[in-house]
PDB file of N, CA and C in Angstrom:
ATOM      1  N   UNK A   1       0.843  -1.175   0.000  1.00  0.00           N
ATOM      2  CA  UNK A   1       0.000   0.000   0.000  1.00  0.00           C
ATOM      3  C   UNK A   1       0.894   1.245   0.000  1.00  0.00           C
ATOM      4  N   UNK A   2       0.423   1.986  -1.034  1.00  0.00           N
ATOM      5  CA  UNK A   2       1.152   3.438  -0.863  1.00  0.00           C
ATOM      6  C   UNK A   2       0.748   4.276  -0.448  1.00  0.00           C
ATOM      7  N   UNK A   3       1.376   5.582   0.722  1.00  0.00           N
ATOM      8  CA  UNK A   3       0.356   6.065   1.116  1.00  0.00           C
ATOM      9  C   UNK A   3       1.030   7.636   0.359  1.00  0.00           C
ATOM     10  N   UNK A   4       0.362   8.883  -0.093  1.00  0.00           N
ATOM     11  CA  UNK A   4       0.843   9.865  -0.334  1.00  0.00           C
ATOM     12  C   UNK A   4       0.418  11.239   0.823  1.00  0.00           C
ATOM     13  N   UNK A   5       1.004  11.607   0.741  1.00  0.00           N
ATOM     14  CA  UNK A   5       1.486  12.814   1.491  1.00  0.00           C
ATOM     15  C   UNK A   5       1.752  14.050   0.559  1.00  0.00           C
ATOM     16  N   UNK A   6       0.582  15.078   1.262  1.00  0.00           N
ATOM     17  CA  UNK A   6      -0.066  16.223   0.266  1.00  0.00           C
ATOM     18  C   UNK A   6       0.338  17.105   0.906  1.00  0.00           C
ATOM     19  N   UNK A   7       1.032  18.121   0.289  1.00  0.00           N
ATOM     20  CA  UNK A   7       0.997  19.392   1.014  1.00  0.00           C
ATOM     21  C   UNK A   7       0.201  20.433   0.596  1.00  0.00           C
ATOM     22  N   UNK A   8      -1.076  20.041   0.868  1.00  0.00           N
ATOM     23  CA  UNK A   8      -2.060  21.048   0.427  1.00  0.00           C
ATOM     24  C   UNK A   8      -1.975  22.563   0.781  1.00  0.00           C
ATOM     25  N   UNK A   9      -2.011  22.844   2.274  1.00  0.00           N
ATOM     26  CA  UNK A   9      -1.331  23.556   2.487  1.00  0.00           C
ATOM     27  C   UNK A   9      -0.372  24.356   1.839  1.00  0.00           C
ATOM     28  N   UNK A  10       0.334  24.473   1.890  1.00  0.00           N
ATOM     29  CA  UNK A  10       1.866  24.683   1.064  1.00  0.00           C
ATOM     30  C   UNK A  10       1.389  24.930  -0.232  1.00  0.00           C
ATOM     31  N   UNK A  11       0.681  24.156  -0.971  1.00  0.00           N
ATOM     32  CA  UNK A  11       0.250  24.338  -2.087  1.00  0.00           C
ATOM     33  C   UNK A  11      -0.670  25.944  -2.582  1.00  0.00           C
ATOM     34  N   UNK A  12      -1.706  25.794  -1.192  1.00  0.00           N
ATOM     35  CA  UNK A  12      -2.778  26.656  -1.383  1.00  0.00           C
ATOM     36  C   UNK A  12      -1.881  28.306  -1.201  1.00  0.00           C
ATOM     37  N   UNK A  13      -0.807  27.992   0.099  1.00  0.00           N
ATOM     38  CA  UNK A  13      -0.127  29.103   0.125  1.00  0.00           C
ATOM     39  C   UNK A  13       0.811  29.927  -1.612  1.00  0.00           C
ATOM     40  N   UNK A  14       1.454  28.969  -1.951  1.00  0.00           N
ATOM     41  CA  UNK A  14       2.114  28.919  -3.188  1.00  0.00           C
ATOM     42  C   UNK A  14       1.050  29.683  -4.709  1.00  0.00           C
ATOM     43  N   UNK A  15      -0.036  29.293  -4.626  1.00  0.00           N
ATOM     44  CA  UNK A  15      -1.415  29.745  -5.819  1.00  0.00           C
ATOM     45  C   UNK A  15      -1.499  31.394  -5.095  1.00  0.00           C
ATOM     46  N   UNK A  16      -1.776  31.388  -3.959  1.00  0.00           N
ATOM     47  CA  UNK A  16      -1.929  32.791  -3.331  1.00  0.00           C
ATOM     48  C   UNK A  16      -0.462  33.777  -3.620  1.00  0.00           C
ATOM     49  N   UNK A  17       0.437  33.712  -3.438  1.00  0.00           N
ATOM     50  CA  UNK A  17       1.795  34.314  -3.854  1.00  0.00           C
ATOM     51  C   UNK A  17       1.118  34.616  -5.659  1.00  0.00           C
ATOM     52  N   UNK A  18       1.175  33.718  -6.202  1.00  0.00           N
ATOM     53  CA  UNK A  18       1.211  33.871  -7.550  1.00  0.00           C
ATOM     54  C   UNK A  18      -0.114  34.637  -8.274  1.00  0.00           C
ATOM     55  N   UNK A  19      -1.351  34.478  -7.172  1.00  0.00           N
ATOM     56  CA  UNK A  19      -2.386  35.180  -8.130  1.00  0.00           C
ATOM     57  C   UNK A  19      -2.261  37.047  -6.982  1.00  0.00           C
ATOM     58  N   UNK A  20      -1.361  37.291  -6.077  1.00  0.00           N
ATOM     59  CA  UNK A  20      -1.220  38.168  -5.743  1.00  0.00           C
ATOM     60  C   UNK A  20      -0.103  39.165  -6.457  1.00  0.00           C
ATOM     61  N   UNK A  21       0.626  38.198  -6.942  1.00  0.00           N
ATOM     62  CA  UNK A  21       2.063  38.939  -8.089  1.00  0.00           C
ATOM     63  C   UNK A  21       1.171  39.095  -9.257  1.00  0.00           C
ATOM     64  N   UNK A  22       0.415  38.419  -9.728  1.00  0.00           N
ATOM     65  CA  UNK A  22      -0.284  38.396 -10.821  1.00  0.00           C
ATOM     66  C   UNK A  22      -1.759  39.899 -11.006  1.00  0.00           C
ATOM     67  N   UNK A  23      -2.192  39.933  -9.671  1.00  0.00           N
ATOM     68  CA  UNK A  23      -2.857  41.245  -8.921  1.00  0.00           C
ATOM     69  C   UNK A  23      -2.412  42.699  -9.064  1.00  0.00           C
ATOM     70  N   UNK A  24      -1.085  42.162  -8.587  1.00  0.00           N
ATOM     71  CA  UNK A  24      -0.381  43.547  -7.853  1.00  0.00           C
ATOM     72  C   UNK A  24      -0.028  44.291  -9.583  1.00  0.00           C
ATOM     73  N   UNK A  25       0.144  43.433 -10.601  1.00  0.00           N
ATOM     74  CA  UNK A  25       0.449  43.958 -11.965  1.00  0.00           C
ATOM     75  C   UNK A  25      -0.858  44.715 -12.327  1.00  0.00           C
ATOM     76  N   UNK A  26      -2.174  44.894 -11.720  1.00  0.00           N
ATOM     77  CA  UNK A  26      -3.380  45.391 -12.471  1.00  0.00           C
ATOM     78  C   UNK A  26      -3.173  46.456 -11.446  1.00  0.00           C
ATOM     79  N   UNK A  27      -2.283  47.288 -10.590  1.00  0.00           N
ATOM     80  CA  UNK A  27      -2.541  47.939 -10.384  1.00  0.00           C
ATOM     81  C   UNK A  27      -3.953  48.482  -9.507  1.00  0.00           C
ATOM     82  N   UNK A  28      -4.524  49.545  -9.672  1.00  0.00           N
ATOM     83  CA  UNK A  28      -5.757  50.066  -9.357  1.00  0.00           C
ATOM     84  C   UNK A  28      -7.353  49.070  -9.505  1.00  0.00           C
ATOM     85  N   UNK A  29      -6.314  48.217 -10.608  1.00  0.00           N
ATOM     86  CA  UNK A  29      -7.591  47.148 -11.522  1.00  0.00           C
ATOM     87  C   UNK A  29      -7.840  45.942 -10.730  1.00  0.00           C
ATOM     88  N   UNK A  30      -6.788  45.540  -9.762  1.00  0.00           N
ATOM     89  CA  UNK A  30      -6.685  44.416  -9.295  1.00  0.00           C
ATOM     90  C   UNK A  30      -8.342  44.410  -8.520  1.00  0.00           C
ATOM     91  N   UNK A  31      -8.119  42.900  -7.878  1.00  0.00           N
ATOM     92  CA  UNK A  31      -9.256  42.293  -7.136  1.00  0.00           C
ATOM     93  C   UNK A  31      -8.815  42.696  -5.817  1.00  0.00           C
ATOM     94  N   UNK A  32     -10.338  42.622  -4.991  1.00  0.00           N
ATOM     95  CA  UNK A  32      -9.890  42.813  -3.639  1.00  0.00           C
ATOM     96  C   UNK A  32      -9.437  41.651  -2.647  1.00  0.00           C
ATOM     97  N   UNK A  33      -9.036  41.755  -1.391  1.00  0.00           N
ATOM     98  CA  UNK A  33      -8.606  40.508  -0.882  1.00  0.00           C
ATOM     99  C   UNK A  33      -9.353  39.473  -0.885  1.00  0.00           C
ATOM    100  N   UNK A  34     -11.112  39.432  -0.634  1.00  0.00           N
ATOM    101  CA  UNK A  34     -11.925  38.498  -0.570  1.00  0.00           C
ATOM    102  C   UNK A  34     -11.999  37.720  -2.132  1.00  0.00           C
ATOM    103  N   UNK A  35     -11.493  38.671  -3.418  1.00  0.00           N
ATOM    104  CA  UNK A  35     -11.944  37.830  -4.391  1.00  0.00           C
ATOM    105  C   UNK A  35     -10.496  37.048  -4.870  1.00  0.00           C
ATOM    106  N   UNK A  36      -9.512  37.587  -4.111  1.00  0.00           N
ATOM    107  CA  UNK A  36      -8.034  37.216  -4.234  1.00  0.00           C
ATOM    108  C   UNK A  36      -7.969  35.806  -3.387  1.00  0.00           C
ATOM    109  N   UNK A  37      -8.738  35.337  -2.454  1.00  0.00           N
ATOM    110  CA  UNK A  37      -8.926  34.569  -1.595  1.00  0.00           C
ATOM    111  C   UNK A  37     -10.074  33.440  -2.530  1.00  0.00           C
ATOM    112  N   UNK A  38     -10.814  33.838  -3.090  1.00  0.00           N
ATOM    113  CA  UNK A  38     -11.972  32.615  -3.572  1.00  0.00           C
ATOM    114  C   UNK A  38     -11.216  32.223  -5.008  1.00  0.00           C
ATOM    115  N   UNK A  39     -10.534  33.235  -6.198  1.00  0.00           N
ATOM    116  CA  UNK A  39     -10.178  32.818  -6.848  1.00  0.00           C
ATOM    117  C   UNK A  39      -8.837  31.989  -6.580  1.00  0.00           C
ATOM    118  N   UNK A  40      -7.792  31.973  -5.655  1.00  0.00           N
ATOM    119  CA  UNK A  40      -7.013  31.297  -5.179  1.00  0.00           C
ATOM    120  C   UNK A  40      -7.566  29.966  -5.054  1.00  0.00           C
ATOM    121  N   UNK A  41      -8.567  29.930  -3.906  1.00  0.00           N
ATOM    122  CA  UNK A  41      -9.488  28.477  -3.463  1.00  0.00           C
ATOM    123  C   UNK A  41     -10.207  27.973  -4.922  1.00  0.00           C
ATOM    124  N   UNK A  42     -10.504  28.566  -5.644  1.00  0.00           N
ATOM    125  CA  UNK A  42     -11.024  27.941  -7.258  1.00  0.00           C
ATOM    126  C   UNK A  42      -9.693  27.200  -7.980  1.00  0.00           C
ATOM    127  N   UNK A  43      -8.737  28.108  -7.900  1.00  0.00           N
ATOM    128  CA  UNK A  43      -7.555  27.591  -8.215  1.00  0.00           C
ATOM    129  C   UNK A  43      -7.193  26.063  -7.646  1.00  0.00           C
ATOM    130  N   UNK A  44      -6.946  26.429  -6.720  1.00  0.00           N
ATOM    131  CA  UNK A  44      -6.385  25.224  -5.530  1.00  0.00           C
ATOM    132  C   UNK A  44      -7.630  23.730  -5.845  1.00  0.00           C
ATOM    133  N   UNK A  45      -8.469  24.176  -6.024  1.00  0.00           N
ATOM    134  CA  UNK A  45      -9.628  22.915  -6.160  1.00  0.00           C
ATOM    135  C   UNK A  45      -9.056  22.239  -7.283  1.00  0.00           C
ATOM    136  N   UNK A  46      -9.104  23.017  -8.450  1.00  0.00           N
ATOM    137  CA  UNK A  46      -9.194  22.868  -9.493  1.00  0.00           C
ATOM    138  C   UNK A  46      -7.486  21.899  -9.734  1.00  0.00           C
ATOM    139  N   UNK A  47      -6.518  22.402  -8.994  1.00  0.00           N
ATOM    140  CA  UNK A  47      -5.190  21.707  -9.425  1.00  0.00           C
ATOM    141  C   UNK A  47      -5.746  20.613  -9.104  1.00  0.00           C
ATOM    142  N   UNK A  48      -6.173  20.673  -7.499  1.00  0.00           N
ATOM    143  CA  UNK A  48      -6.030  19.292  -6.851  1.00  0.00           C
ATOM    144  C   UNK A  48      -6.621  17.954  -7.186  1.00  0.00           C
ATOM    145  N   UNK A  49      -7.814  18.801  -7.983  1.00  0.00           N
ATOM    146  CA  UNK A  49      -9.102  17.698  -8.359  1.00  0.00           C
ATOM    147  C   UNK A  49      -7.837  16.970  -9.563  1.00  0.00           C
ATOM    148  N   UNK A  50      -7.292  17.609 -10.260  1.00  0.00           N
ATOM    149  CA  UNK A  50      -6.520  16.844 -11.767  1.00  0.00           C
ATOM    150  C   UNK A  50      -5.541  16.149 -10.943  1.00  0.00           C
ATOM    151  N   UNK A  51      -5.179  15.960 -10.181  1.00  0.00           N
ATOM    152  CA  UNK A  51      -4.374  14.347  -9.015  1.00  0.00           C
ATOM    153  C   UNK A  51      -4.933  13.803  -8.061  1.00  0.00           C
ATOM    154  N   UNK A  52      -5.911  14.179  -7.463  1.00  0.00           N
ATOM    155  CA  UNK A  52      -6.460  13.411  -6.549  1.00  0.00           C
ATOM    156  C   UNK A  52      -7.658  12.820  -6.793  1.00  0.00           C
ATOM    157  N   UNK A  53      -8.551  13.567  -7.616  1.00  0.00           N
ATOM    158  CA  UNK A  53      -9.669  12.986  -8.370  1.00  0.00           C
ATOM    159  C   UNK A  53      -9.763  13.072  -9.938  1.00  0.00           C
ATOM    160  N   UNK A  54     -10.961  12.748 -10.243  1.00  0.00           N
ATOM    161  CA  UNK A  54     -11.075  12.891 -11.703  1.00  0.00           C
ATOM    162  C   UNK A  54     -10.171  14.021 -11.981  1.00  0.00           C
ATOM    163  N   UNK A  55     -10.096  13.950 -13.654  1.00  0.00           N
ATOM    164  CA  UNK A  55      -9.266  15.552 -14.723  1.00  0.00           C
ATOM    165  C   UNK A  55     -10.879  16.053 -14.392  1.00  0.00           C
ATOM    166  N   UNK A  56     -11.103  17.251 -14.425  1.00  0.00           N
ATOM    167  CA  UNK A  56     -11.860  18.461 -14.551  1.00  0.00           C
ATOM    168  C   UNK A  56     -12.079  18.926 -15.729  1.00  0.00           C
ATOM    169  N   UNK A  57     -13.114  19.723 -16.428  1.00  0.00           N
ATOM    170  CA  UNK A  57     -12.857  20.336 -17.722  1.00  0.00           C
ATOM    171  C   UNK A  57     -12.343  22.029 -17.392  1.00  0.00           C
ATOM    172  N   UNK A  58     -11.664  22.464 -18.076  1.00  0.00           N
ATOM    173  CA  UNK A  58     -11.001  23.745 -17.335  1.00  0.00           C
ATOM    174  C   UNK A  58     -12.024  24.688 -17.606  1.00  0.00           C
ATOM    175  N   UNK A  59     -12.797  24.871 -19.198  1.00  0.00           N
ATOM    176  CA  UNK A  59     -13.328  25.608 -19.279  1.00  0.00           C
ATOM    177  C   UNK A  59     -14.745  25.597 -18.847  1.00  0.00           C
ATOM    178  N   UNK A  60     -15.384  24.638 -17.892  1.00  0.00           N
ATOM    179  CA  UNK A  60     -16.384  24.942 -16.538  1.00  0.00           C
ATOM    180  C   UNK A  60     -15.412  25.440 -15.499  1.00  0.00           C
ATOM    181  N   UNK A  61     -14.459  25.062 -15.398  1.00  0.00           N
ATOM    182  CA  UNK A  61     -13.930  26.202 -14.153  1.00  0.00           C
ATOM    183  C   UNK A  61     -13.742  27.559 -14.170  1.00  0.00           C
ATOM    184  N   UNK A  62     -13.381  27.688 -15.655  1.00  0.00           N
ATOM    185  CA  UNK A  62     -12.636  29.317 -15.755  1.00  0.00           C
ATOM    186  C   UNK A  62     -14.094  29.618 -15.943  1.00  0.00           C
ATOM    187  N   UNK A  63     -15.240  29.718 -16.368  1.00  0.00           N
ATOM    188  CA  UNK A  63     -16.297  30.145 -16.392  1.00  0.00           C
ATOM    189  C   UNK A  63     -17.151  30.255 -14.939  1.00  0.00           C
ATOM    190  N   UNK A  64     -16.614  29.275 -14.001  1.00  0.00           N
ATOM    191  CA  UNK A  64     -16.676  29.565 -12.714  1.00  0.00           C
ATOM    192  C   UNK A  64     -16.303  30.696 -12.082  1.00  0.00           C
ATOM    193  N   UNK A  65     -15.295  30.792 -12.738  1.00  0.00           N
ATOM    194  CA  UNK A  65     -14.250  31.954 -11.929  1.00  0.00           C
ATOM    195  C   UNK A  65     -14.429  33.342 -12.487  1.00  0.00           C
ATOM    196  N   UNK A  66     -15.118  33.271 -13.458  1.00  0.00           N
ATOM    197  CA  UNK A  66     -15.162  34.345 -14.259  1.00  0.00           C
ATOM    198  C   UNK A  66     -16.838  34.782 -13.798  1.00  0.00           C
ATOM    199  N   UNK A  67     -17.685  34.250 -13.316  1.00  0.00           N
ATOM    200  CA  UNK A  67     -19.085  34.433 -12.802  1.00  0.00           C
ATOM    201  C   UNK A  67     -18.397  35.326 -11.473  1.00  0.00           C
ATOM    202  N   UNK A  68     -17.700  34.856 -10.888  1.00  0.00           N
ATOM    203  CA  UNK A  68     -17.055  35.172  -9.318  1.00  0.00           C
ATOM    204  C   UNK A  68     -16.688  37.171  -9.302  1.00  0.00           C
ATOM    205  N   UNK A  69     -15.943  36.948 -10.877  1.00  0.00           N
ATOM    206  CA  UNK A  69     -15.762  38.381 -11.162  1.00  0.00           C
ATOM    207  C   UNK A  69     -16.259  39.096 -12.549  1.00  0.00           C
ATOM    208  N   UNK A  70     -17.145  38.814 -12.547  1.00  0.00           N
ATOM    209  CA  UNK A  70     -18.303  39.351 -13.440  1.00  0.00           C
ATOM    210  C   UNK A  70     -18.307  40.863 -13.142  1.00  0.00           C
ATOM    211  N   UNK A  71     -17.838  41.615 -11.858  1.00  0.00           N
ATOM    212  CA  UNK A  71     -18.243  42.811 -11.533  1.00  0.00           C
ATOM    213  C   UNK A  71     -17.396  43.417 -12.483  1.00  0.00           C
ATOM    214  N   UNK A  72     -16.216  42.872 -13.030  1.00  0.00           N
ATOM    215  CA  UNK A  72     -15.025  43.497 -14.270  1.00  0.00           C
ATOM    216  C   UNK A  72     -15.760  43.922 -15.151  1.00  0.00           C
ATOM    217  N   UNK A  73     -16.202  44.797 -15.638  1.00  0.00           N
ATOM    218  CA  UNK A  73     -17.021  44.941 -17.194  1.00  0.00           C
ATOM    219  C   UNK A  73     -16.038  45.370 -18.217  1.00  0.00           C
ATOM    220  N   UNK A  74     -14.923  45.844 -18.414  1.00  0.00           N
ATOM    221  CA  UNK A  74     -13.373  45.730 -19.428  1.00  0.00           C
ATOM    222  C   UNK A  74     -13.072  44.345 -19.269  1.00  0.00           C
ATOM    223  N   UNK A  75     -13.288  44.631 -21.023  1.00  0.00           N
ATOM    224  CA  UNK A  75     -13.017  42.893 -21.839  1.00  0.00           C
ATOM    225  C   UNK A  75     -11.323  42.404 -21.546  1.00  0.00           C
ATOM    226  N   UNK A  76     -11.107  43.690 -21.850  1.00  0.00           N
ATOM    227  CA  UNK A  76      -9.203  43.571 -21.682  1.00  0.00           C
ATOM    228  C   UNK A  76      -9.252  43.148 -19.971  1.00  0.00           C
ATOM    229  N   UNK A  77      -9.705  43.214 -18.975  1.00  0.00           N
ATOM    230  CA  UNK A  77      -9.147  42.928 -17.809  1.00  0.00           C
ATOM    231  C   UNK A  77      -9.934  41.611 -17.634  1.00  0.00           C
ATOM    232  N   UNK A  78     -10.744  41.135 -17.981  1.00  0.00           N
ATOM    233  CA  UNK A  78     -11.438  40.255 -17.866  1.00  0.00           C
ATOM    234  C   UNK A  78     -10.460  39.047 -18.846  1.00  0.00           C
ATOM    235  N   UNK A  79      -9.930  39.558 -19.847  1.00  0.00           N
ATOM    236  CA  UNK A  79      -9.501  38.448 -20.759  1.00  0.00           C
ATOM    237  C   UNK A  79      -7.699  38.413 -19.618  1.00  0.00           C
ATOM    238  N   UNK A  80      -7.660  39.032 -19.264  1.00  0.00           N
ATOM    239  CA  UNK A  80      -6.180  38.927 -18.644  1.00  0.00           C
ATOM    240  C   UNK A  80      -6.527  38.138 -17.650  1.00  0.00           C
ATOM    241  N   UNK A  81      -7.338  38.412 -16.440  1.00  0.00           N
ATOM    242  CA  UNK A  81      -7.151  37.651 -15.498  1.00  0.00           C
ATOM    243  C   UNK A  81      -7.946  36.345 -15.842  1.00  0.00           C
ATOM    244  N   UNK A  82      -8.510  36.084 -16.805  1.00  0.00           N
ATOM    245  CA  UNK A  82      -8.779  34.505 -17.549  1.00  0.00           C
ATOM    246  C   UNK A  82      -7.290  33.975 -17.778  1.00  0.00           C
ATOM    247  N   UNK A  83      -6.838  34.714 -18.458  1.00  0.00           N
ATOM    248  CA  UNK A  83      -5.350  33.662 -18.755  1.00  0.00           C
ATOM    249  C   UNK A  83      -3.941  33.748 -17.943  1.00  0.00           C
ATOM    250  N   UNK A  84      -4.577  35.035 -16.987  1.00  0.00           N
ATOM    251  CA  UNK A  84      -3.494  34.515 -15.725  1.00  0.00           C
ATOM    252  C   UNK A  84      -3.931  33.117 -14.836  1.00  0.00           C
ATOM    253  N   UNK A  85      -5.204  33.258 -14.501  1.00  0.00           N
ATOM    254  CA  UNK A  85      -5.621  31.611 -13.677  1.00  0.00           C
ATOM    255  C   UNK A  85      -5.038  31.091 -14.408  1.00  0.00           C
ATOM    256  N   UNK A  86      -5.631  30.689 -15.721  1.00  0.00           N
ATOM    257  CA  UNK A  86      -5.319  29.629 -16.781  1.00  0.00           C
ATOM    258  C   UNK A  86      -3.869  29.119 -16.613  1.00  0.00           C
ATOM    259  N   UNK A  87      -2.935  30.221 -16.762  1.00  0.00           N
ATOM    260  CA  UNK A  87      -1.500  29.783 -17.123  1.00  0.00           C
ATOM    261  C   UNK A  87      -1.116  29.414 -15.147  1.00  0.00           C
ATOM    262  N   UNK A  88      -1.976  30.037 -14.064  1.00  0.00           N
ATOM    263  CA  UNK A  88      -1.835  29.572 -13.003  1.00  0.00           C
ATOM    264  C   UNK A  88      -1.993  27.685 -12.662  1.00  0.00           C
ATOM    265  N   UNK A  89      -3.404  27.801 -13.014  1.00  0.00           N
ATOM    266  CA  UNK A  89      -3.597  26.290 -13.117  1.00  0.00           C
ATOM    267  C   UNK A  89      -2.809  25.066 -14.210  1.00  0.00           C
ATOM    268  N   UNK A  90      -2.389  25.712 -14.880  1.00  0.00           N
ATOM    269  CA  UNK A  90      -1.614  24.793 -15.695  1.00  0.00           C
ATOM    270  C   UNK A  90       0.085  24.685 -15.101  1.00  0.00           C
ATOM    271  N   UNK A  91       0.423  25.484 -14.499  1.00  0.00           N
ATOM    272  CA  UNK A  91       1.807  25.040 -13.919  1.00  0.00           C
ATOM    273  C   UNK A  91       1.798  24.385 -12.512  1.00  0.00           C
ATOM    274  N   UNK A  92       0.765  24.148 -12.334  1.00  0.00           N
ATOM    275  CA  UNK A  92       0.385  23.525 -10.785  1.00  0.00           C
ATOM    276  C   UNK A  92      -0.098  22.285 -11.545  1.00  0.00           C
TER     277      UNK A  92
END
């Protein structure tokens, strides 16, 4: 029996660094801490589910995430922070 050992934790901390560097670049545009916090936890689901459970389809998630910040009405900031998750969740 194998047993694995997750550092979820560690993990969830690691997505937060990166969608806050990824934030701090929008400037004035960025999200606030609460949506910096749920899109992180969308993130974090979303890696974890593609190793611990089923693959996921990405594009029900990013459409998840993109309902979350719907309050964006600029296409340009809306299409950026789509393919910052995106390129987030894909290196995790």
């Amino acid at each position: 029996m194998t047993l694995y050992k997750y550092d979820f934790e560690g993990l969830w901390f690691n997505i937060y660094r990166q969608v806050l560097k990824h934030n701090e670049s929008m400037a004035d545009d960025g999200l606030d801490k609460n949506q910096l916090r749920e899109v992180t936890t969308s993130i974090f689901i979303a890696t974890t589910q593609k190793g611990v459970h089923k693959p996921i389809v990405i594009n029900g998630f990013m459409e998840s995430v993109m309902k979350k910040i719907q309050m964006i009405k600029d296409r340009k900031k809306q299409e950026a922070i789509y393919t910052t998750i995106n390129t987030i969740v894909k290196e995790n």
